[in-house]
Protein backbone atom coordinates (compact mmCIF):
# COMPACT_ATOMS: atom_id res chain seq x y z
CA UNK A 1 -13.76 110.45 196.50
CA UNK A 2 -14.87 108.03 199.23
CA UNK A 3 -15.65 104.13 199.47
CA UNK A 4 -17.86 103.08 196.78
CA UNK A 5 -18.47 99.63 194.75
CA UNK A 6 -18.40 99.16 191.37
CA UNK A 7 -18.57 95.96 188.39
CA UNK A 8 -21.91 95.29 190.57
CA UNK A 9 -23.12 91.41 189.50
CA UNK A 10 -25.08 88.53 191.42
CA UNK A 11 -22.60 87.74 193.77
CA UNK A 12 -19.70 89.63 193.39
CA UNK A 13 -18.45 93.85 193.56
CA UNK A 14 -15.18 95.69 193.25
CA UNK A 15 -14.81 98.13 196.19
CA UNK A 16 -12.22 101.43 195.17
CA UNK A 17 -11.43 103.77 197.98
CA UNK A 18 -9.46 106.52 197.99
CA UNK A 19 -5.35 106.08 198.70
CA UNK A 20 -5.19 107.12 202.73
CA UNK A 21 -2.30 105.04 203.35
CA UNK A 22 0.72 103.24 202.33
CA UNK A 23 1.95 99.78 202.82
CA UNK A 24 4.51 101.48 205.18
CA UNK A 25 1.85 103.57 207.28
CA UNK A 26 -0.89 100.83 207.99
CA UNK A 27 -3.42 98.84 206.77
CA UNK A 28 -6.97 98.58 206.28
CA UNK A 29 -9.52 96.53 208.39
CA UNK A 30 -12.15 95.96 205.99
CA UNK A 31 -15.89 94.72 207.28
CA UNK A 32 -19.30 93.71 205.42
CA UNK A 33 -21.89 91.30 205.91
CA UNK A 34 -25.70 91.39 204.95
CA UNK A 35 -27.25 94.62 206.25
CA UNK A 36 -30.09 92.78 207.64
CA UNK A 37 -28.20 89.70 209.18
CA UNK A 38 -25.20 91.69 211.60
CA UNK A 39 -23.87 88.85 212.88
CA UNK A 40 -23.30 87.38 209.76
CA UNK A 41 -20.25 89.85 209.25
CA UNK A 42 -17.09 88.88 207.70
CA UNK A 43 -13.41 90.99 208.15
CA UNK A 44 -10.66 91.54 206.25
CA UNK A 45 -7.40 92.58 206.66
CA UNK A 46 -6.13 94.52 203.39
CA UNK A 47 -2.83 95.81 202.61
CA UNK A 48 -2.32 99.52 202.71
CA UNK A 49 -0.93 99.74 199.12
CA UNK A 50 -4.55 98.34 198.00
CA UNK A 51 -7.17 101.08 197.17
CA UNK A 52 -9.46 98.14 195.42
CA UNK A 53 -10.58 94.60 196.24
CA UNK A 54 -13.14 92.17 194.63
CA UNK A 55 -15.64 90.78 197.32
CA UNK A 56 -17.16 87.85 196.05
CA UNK A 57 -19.15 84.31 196.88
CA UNK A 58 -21.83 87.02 198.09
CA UNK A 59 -26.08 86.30 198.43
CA UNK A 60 -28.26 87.65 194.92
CA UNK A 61 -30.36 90.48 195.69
CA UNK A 62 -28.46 91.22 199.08
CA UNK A 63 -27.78 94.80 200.45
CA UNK A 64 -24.17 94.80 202.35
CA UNK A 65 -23.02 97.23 204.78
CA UNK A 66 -19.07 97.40 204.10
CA UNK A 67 -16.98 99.33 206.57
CA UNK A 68 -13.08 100.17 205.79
CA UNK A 69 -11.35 101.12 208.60
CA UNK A 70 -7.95 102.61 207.69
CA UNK A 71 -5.56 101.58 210.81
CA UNK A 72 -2.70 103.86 210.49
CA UNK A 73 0.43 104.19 212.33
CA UNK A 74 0.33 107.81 211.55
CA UNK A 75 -3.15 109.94 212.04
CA UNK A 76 -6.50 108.71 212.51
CA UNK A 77 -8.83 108.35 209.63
CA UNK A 78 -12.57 108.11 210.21
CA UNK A 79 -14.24 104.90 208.56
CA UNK A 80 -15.58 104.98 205.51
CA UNK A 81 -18.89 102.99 204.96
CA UNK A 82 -20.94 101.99 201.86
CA UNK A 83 -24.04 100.32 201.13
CA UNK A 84 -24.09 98.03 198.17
CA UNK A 85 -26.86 95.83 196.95
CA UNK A 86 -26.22 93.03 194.56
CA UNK A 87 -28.28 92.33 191.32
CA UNK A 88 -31.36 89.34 191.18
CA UNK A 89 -29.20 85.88 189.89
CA UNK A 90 -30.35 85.48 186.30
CA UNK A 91 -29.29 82.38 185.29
CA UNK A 92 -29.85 80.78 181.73
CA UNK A 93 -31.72 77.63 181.85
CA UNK A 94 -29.15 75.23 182.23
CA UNK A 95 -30.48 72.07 181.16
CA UNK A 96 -32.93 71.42 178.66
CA UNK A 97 -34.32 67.50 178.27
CA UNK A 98 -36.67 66.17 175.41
CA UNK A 99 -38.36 63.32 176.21
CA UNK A 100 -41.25 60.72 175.16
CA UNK A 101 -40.72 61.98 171.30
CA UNK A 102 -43.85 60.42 169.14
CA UNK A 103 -44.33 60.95 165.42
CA UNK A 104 -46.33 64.17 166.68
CA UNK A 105 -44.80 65.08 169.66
CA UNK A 106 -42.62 65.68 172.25
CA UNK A 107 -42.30 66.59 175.99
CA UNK A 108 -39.44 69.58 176.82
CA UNK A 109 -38.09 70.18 180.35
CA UNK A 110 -35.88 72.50 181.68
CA UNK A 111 -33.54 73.58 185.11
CA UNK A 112 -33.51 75.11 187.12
CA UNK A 113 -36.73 77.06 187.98
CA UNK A 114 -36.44 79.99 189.24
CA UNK A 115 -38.77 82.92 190.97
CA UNK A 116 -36.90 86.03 188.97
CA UNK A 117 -38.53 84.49 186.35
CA UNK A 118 -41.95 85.60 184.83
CA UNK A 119 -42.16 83.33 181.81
CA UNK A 120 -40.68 81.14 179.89
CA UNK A 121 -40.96 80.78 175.93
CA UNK A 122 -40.83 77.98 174.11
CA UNK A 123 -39.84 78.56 170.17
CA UNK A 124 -39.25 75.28 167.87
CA UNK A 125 -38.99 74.84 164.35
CA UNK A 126 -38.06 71.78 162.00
CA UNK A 127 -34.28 71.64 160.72
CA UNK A 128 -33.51 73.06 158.46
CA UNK A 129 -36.03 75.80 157.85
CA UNK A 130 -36.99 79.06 159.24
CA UNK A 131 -40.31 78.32 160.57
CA UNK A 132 -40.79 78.52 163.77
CA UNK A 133 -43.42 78.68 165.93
CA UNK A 134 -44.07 80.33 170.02
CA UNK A 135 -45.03 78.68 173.19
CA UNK A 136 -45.24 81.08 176.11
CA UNK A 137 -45.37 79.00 179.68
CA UNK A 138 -45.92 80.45 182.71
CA UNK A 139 -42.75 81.26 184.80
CA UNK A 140 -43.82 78.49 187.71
CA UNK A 141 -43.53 75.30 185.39
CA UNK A 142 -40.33 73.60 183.81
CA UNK A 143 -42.22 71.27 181.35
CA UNK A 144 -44.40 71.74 178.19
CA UNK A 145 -45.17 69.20 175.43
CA UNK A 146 -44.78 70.64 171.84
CA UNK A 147 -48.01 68.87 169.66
CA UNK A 148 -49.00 68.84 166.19
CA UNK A 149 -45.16 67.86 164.68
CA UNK A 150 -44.23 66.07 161.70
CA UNK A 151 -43.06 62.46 162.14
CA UNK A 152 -39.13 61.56 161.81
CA UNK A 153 -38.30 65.32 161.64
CA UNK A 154 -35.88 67.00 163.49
CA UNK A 155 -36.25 69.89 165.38
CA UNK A 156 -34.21 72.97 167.09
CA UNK A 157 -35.68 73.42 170.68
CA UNK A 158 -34.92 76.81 172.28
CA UNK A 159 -36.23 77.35 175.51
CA UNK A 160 -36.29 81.20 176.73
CA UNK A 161 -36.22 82.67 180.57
CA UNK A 162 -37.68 86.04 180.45
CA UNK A 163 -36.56 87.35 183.36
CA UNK A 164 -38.93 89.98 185.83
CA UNK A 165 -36.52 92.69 185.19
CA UNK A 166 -36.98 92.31 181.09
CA UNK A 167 -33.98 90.50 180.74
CA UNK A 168 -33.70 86.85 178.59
CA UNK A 169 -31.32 84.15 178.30
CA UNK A 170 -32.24 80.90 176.71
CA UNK A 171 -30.75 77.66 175.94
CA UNK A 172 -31.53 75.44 172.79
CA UNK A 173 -31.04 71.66 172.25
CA UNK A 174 -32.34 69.38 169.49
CA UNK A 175 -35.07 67.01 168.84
CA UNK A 176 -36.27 64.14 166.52
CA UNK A 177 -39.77 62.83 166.33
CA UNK A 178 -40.05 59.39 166.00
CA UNK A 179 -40.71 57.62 162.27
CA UNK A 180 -45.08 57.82 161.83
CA UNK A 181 -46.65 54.89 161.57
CA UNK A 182 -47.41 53.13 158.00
CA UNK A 183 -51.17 54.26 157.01
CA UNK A 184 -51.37 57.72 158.63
């Protein structure tokens, strides 16, 4: 029954407390900021009626000190203090660009790069169809080309972030390779 944070995400995390005081008997003086930056502290006033409150626009991977501070009119209530650390971002690849398509060929990109990730997989297949087939590129690089293709064929392009903590998102977009030359 004291200050803790829950609904825990990249950047954002609900804060319940227990009710000390009323809207008539006070308010509470809320304070957090990165636990290893102190000066970078924010405050808050918050009604008395509240016993919850979203913080949000916070820093991935961050541990905050939060301090509520219930300033009654009435009695004194010690502060109540938490420590909550936010999750790694884990965004989905939000772009994904084809580019110099040949008859056999084609180059994929993707955005943004990103260090929670460990790898990235590449999976393509002609449309329609069920075959497809696995690239696996390493988690530094946003480009691959994708060989050996049939000419004037479309394809669906998925690209997958597997994420360090075993997570994956992924993204797909299409592509067409270009007509083959006559006599191959």
């Amino acid at each position: 029954n004291r200050l803790h944070a829950t609904d825990v995400t990249s950047s954002s995390f609900r804060l319940v407390w227990p009710k000390l005081l009323s809207q008539e008997t006070g308010y509470y003086s809320l304070e957090y900021g990165p636990a290893a930056e102190p000066a970078r502290k924010r405050t808050q006033q918050v009604s008395g009626a509240h016993t919850s409150l979203v913080l949000s626009d916070l820093a991935p991977q961050t541990t905050y000190e939060v301090a509520l501070v219930p300033e009654s009119n009435v009695r004194y209530f010690p502060p109540q203090t938490a420590r909550v650390t936010t999750l790694a971002e884990e965004i989905s690849p939000v772009q994904v660009l084809i580019s110099e398509s040949g008859p056999h060929s084609f180059h994929v990109s993707w955005a943004p790069v990103l260090d929670s990730v460990a790898s990235y997989q590449i999976l393509y297949g002609p449309l329609p169809g069920n075959s497809v087939k696995v690239l696996e590129v390493d988690g530094r690089h946003n480009s691959t080309v994708v060989e050996h293709l049939a000419p004037n064929t479309t394809y669906l392009v998925t690209v997958t972030a597997v994420y360090k903590s075993g997570k994956e998102k992924s993204l797909s977009a299409k592509a067409c390779t270009q007509e083959g030359e006559r006599g191959e």
